[in-house]
Protein backbone atom coordinates (compact mmCIF):
# COMPACT_ATOMS: atom_id res chain seq x y z
CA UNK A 1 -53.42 -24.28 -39.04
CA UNK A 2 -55.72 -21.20 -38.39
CA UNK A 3 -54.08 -19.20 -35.37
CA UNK A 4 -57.15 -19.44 -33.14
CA UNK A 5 -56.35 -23.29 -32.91
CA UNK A 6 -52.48 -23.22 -32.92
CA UNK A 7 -52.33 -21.27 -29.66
CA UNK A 8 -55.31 -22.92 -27.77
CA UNK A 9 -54.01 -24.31 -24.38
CA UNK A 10 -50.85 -21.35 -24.44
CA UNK A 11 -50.03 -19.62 -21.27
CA UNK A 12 -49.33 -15.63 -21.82
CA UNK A 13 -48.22 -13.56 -18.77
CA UNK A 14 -49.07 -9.92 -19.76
CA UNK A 15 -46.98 -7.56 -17.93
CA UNK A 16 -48.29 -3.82 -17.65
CA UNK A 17 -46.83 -0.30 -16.14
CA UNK A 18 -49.83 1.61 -14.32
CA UNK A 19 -51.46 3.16 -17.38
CA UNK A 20 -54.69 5.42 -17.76
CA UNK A 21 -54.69 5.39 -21.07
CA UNK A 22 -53.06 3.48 -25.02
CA UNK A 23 -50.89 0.83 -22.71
CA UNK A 24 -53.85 -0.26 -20.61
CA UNK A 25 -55.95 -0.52 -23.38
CA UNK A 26 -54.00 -2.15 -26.06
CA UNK A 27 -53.12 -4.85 -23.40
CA UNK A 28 -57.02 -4.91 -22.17
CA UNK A 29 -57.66 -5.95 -26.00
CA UNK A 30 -55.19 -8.13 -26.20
CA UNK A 31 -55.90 -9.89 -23.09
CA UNK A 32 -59.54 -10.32 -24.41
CA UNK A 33 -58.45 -11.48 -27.70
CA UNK A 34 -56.29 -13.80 -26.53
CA UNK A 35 -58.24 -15.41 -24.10
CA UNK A 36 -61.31 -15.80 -26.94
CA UNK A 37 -58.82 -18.02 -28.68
CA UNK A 38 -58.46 -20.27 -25.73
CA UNK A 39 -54.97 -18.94 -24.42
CA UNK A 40 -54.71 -19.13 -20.35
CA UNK A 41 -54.16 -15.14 -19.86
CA UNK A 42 -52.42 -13.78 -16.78
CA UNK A 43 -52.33 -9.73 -16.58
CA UNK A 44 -50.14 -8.61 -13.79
CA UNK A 45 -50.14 -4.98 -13.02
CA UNK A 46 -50.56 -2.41 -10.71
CA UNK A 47 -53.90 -2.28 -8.77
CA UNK A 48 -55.15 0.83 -10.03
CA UNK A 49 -54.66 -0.12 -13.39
CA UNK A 50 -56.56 -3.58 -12.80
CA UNK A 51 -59.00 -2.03 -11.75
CA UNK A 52 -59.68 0.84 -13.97
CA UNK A 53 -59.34 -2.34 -17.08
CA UNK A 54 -61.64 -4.44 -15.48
CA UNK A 55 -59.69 -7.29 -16.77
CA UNK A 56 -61.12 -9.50 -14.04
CA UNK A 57 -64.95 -8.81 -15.06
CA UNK A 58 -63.93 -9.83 -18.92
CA UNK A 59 -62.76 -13.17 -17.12
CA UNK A 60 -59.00 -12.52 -17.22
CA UNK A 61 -56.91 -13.69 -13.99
CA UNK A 62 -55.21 -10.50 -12.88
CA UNK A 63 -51.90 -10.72 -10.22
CA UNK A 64 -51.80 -7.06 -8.71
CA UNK A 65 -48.30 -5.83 -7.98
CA UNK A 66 -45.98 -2.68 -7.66
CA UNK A 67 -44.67 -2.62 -11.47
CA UNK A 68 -44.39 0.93 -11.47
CA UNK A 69 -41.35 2.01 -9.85
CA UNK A 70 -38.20 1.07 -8.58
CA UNK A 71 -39.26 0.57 -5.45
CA UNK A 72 -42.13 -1.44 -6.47
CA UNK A 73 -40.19 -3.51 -8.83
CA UNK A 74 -38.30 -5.07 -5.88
CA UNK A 75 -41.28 -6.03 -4.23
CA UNK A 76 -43.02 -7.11 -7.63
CA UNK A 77 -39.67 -9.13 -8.46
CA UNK A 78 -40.21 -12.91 -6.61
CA UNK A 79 -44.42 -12.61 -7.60
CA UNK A 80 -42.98 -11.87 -11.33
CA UNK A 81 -40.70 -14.53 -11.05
CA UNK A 82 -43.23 -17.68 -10.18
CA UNK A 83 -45.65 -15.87 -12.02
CA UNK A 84 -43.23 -16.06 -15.85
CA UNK A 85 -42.68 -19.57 -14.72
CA UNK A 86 -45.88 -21.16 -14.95
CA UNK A 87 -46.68 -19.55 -17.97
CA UNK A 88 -45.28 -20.14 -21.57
CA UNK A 89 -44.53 -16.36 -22.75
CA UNK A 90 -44.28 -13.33 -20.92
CA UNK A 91 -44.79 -9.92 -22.73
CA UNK A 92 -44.37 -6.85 -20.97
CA UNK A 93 -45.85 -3.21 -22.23
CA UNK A 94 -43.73 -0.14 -21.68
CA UNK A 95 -39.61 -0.30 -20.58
CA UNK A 96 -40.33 -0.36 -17.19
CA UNK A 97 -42.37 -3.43 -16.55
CA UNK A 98 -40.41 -5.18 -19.47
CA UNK A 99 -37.12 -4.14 -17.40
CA UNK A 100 -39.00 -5.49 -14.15
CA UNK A 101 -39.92 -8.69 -16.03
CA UNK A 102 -36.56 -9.24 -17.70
CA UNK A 103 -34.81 -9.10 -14.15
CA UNK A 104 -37.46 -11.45 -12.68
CA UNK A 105 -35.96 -13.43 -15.41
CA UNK A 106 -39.17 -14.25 -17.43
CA UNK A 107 -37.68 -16.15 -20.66
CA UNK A 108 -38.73 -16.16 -23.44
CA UNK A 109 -39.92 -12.28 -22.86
CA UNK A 110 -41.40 -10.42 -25.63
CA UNK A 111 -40.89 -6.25 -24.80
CA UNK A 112 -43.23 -4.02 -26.34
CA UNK A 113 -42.20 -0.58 -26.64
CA UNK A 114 -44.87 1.75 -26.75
CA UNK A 115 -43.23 5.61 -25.68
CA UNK A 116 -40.37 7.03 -26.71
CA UNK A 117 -38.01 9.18 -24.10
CA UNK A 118 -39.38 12.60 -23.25
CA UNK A 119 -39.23 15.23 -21.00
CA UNK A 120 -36.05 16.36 -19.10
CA UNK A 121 -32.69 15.28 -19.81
CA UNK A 122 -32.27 13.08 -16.55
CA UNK A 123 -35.82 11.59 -17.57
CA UNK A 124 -34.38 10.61 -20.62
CA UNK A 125 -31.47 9.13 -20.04
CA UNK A 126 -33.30 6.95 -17.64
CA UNK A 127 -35.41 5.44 -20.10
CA UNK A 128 -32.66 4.84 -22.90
CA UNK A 129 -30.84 2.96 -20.33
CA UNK A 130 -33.89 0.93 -19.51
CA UNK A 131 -34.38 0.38 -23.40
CA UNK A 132 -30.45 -0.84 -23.16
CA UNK A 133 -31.63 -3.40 -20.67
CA UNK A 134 -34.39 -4.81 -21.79
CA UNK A 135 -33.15 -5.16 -25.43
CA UNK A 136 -30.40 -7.11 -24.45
CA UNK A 137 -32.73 -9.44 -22.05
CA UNK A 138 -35.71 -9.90 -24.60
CA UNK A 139 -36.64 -12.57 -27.24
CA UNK A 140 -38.47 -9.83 -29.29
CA UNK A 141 -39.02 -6.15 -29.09
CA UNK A 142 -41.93 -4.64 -30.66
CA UNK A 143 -42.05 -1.12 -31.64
CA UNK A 144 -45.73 0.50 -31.59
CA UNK A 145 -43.76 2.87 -34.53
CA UNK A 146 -41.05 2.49 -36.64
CA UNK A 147 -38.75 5.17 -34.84
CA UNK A 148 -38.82 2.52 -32.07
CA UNK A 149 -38.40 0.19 -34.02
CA UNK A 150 -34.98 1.73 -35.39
CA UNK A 151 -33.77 2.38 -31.63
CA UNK A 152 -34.62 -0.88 -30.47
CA UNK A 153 -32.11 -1.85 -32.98
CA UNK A 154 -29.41 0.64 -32.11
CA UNK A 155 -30.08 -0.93 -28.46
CA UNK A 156 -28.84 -4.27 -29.36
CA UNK A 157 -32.26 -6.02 -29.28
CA UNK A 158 -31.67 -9.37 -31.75
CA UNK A 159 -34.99 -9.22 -33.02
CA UNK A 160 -37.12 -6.02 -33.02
CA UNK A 161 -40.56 -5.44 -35.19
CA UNK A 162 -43.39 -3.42 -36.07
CA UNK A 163 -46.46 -3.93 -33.83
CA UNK A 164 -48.99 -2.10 -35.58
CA UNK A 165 -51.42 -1.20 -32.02
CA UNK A 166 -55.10 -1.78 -32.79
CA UNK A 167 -57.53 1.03 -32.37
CA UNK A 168 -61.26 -0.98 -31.15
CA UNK A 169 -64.10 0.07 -33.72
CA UNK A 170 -66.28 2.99 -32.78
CA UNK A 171 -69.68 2.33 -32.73
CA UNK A 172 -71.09 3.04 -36.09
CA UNK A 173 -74.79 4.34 -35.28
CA UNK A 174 -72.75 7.90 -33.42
CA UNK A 175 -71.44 8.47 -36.48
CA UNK A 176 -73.88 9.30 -39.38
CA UNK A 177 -73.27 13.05 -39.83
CA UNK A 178 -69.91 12.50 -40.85
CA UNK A 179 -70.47 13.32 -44.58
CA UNK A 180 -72.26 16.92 -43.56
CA UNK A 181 -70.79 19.62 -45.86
CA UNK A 182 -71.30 22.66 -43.97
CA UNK A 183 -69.69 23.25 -40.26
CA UNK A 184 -71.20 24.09 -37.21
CA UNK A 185 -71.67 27.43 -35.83
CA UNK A 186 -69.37 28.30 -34.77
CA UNK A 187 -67.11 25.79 -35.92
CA UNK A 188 -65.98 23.24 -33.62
CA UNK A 189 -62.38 22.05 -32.69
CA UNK A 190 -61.69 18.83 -30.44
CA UNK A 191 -59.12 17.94 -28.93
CA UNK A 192 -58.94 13.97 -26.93
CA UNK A 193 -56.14 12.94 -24.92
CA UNK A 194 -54.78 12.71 -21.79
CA UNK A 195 -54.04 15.82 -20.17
CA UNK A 196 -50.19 15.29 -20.14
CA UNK A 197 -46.88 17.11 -21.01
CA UNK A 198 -46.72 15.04 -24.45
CA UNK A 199 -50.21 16.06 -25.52
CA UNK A 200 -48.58 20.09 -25.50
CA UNK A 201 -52.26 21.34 -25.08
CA UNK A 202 -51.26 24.83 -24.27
CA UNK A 203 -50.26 25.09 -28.00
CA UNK A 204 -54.47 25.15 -28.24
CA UNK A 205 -54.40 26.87 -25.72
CA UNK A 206 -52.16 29.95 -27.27
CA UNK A 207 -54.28 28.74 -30.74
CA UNK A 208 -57.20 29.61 -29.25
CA UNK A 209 -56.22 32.82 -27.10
CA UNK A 210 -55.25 34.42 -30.28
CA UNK A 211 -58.05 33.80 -32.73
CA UNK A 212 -59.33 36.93 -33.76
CA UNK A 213 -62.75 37.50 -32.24
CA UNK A 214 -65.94 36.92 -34.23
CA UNK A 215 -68.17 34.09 -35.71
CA UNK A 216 -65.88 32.34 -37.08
CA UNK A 217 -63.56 32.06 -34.03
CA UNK A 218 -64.18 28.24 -33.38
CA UNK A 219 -65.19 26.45 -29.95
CA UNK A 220 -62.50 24.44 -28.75
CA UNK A 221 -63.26 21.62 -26.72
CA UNK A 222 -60.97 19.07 -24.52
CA UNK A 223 -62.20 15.84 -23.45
CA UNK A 224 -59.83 13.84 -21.09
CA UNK A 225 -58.40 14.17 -17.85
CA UNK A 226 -54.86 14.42 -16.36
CA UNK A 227 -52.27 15.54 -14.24
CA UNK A 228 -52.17 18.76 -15.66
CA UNK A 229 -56.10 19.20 -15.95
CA UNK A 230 -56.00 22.06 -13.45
CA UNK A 231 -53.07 23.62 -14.63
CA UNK A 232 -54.50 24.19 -18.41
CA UNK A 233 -57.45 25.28 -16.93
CA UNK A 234 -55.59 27.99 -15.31
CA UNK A 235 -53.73 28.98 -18.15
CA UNK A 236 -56.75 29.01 -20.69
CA UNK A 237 -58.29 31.06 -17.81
CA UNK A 238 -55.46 33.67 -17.76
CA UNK A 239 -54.95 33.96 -21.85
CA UNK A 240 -58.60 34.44 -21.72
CA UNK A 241 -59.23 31.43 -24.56
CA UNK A 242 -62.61 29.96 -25.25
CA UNK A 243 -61.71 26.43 -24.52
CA UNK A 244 -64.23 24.19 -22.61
CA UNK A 245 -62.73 21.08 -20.28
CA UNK A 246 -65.14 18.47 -20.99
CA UNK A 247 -63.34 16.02 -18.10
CA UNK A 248 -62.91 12.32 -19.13
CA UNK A 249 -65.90 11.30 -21.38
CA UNK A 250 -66.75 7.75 -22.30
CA UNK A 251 -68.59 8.99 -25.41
CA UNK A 252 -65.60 9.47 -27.86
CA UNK A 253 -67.23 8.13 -31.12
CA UNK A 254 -70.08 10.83 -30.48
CA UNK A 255 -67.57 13.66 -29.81
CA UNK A 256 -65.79 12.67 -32.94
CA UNK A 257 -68.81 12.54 -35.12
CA UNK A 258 -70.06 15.88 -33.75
CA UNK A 259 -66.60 17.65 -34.49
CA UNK A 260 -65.48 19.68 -37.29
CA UNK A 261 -61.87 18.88 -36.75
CA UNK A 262 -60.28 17.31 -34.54
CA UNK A 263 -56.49 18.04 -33.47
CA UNK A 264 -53.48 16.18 -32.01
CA UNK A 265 -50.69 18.99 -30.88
CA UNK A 266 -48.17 16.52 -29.19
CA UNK A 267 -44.97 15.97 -29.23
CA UNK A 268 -44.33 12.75 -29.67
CA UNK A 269 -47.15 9.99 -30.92
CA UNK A 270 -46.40 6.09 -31.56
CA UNK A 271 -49.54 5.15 -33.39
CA UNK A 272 -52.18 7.56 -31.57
CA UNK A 273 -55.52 5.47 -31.03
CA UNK A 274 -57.23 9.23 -31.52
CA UNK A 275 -55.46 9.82 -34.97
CA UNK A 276 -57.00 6.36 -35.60
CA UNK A 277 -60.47 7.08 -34.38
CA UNK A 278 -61.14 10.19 -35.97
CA UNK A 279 -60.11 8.82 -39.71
CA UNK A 280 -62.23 5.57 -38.98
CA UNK A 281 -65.02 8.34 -38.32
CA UNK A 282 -64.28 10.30 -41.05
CA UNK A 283 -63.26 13.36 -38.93
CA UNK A 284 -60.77 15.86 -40.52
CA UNK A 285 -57.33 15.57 -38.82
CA UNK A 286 -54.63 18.11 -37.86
CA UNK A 287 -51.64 16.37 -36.06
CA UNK A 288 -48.17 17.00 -35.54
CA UNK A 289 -45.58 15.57 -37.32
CA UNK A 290 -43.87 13.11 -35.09
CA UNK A 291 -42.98 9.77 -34.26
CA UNK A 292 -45.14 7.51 -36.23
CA UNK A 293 -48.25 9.52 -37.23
CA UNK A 294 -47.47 10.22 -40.98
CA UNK A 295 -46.87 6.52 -41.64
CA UNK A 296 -50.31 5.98 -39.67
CA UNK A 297 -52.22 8.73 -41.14
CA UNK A 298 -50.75 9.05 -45.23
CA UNK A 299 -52.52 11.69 -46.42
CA UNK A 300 -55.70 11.37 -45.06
CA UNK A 301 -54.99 14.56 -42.07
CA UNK A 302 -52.78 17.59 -42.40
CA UNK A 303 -49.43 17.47 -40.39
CA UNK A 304 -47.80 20.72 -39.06
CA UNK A 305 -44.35 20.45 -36.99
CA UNK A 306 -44.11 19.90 -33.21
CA UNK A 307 -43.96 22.46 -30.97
CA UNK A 308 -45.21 25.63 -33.35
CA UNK A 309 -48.31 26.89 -32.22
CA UNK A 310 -48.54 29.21 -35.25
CA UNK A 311 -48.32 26.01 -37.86
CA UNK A 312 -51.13 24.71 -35.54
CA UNK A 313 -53.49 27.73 -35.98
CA UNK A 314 -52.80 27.66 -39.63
CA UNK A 315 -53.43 24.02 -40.38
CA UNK A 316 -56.52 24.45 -38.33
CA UNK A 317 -57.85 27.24 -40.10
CA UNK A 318 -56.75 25.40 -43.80
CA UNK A 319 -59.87 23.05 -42.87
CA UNK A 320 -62.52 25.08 -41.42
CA UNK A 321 -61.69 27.66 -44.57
CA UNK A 322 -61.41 24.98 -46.89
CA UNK A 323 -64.61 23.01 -47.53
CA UNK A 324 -62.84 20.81 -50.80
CA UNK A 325 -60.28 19.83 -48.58
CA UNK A 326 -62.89 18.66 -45.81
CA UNK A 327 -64.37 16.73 -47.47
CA UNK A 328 -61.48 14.89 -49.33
CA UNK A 329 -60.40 14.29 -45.88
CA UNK A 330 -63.79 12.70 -44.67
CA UNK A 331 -63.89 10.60 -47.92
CA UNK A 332 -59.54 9.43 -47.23
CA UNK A 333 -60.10 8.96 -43.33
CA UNK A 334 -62.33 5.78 -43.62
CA UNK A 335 -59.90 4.50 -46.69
CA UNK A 336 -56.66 4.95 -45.00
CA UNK A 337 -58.06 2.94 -41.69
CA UNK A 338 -59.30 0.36 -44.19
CA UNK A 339 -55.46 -0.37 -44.61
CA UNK A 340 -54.75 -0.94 -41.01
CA UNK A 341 -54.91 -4.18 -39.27
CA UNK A 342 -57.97 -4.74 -37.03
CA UNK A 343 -57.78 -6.16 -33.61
CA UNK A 344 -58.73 -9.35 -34.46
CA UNK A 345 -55.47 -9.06 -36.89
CA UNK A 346 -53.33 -7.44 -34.64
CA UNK A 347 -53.85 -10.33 -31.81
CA UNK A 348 -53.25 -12.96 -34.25
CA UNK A 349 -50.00 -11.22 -35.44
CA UNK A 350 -48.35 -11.66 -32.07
CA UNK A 351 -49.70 -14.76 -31.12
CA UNK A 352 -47.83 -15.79 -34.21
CA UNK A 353 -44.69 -14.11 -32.60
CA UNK A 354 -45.84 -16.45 -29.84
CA UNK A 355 -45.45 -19.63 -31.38
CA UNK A 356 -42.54 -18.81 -32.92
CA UNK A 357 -40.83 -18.35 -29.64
CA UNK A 358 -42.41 -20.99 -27.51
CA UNK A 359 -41.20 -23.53 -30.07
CA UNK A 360 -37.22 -22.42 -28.35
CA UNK A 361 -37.89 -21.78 -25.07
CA UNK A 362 -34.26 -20.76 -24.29
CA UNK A 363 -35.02 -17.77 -25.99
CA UNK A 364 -33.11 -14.80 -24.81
CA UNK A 365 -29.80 -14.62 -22.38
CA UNK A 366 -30.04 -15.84 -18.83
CA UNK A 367 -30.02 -13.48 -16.18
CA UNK A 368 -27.38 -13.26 -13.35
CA UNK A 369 -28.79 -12.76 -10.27
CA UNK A 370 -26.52 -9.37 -10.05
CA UNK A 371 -28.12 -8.20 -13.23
CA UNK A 372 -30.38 -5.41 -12.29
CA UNK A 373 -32.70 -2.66 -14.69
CA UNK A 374 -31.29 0.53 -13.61
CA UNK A 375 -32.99 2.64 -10.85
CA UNK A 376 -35.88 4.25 -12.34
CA UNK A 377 -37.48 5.87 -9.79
CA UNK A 378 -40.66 6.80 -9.28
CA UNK A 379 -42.10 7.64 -12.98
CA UNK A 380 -45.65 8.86 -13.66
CA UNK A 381 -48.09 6.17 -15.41
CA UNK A 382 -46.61 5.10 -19.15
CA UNK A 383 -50.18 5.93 -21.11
């Protein structure tokens, strides 16, 4: 039976974190996608993020709650709770809400683990003992990369998989010049992300501040916005490098097309929707080494490690020097994406997982009403 047809008349209770960014929209396209096949769709979340989604105008009924801290989870709790109950599945995005959802006691719950732990050591011993949780109080665990994957298993979770997350196609008519031979002048670098800790942008920043002066010396662009948006600012201000902050820009598929190279210096990536963009577009690709980005990318960019902004400035200047290896790049970005599920895949992959856990609804432990995520506290948005 095609999937489409199979899960017509399921209810699906997606669970989100506030997100600005890859959370937000993988569940905005999977809310959309599920909801085309005739599945009742639910997306509870934080206002903000509701908002900023627009899941309401696509048709989607929304449930606005607190799910992004400890403090919010106990007010988000009894909504949760009659909320997982009148719907068949719930799936939350990100160890918080599925930690929130799990102690609501949503059964079965699918988890979806989209970050790995970063930051200080407090921070991330937080967040493994929120993967603990909900691995032992989930159905399924999906890993947006194999590294989570591997420590959902180490958690205890009985069943954890690969969720391979969706990039959306890029319009094709912004990208024509992508087979151009010849760079611009000067060359130009671009960099799109959220302006966050993970996205280590001052290792551009030191990139840029030392290029030698001249022609050559490429025009480094950022497009996004962030918590640290003013900080780099000040930085690139004080090391004197010719970087332009472009703000949050809606025209990504045009920036991409119009770039020489584009670069991802963080450090830590699942399955980076940029990394996925710019080889759909064709766009030459220098990324760090982490997470799950070489078994995204293959060798269709150039990886350099984490954290080294001299193996940035030199895998950056391998392309712009190099024009053979430019273009094999523009010819193996389109090729490599061509091996990655689409959306349209990617939704009917877990509303496979779906039906194979609404057909044993007792899926997962049952929760004691003592059983509690640990305290979390307040945590900045989850992508």
């Amino acid at each position: 039976m095609p999937a489409e047809a199979a899960v017509s008349g399921m209810s699906v209770l997606l669970v989100s974190p506030d997100s600005t960014g890859g959370i937000g929209r993988h569940v905005q396209m999977l809310a959309e996608g599920l909801s085309a096949r005739g599945v009742r769709v639910t997306v509870c979340a934080p206002p903000a993020t509701l908002s900023r989604f627009d899941f309401a105008a696509h048709g989607i009924a929304v449930a606005p709650a607190p799910t992004g801290s400890a403090r919010g989870w106990r007010r988000a709790r009894p909504a949760l709770r009659r909320l997982a109950a009148a719907h068949d599945i719930t799936h939350a995005h990100g160890v918080r809400a599925a930690a929130v959802a799990a102690s609501a006691g949503a059964r079965p719950l699918v988890a979806t683990w989209h970050n790995a732990p970063l930051g200080s050591a407090p921070r991330r011993a937080v967040h493994r003992a929120l993967e603990l949780y909900t691995a032992r109080h989930s159905a399924l665990v999906l890993g947006a990369s194999p590294d989570l994957v591997e420590r959902a298993r180490r958690a205890g979770a009985s069943r954890a998989e690969l969720c391979e997350v969706a990039a959306p196609a890029l319009p094709t008519t912004t990208c024509s010049d992508i087979d151009r031979s010849s760079l611009h002048d000067p060359p130009r670098v671009v960099a799109i992300g959220r302006l966050h800790r993970q996205k280590r942008l001052d290792l551009l920043i030191d990139v840029a501040a030392d290029w030698p002066a001249g022609p050559q010396r490429p025009e480094f662009l950022v497009a996004g916005d962030g918590p640290l948006a003013a900080a780099l600012a000040r930085l690139a201000a004080n090391r004197r490098a010719p970087i332009r902050f472009l703000g949050a820009r809606r025209d990504i598929a045009a920036l991409l097309a119009d770039a020489d190279v584009v670069v991802l210096s963080s450090d830590w990536e699942a399955r980076p929707l940029v990394a996925q963009e710019a080889l759909a577009a064709g766009t030459p690709l220098v990324a760090t080494d982490v997470g799950g980005v070489r078994a995204l990318v293959g060798d269709a960019a150039v990886l350099v490690p984490p954290g080294d902004a001299v193996a940035l400035g030199a895998g950056l200047r391998r392309v712009l020097e190099d024009a053979a290896l430019r273009q094999r790049l523009r010819a193996r970005g389109p090729m490599q994406a061509g091996t990655w599920p689409t959306v349209d895949e990617m939704v009917d992959r877990i509303a496979a997982r779906y039906l194979d856990l609404s057909s044993t609804s007792s899926s997962g432990p049952q929760l004691a009403e003592r059983d509690t995520p640990p305290d979390a506290g307040d945590r900045p948005a989850e992508h």
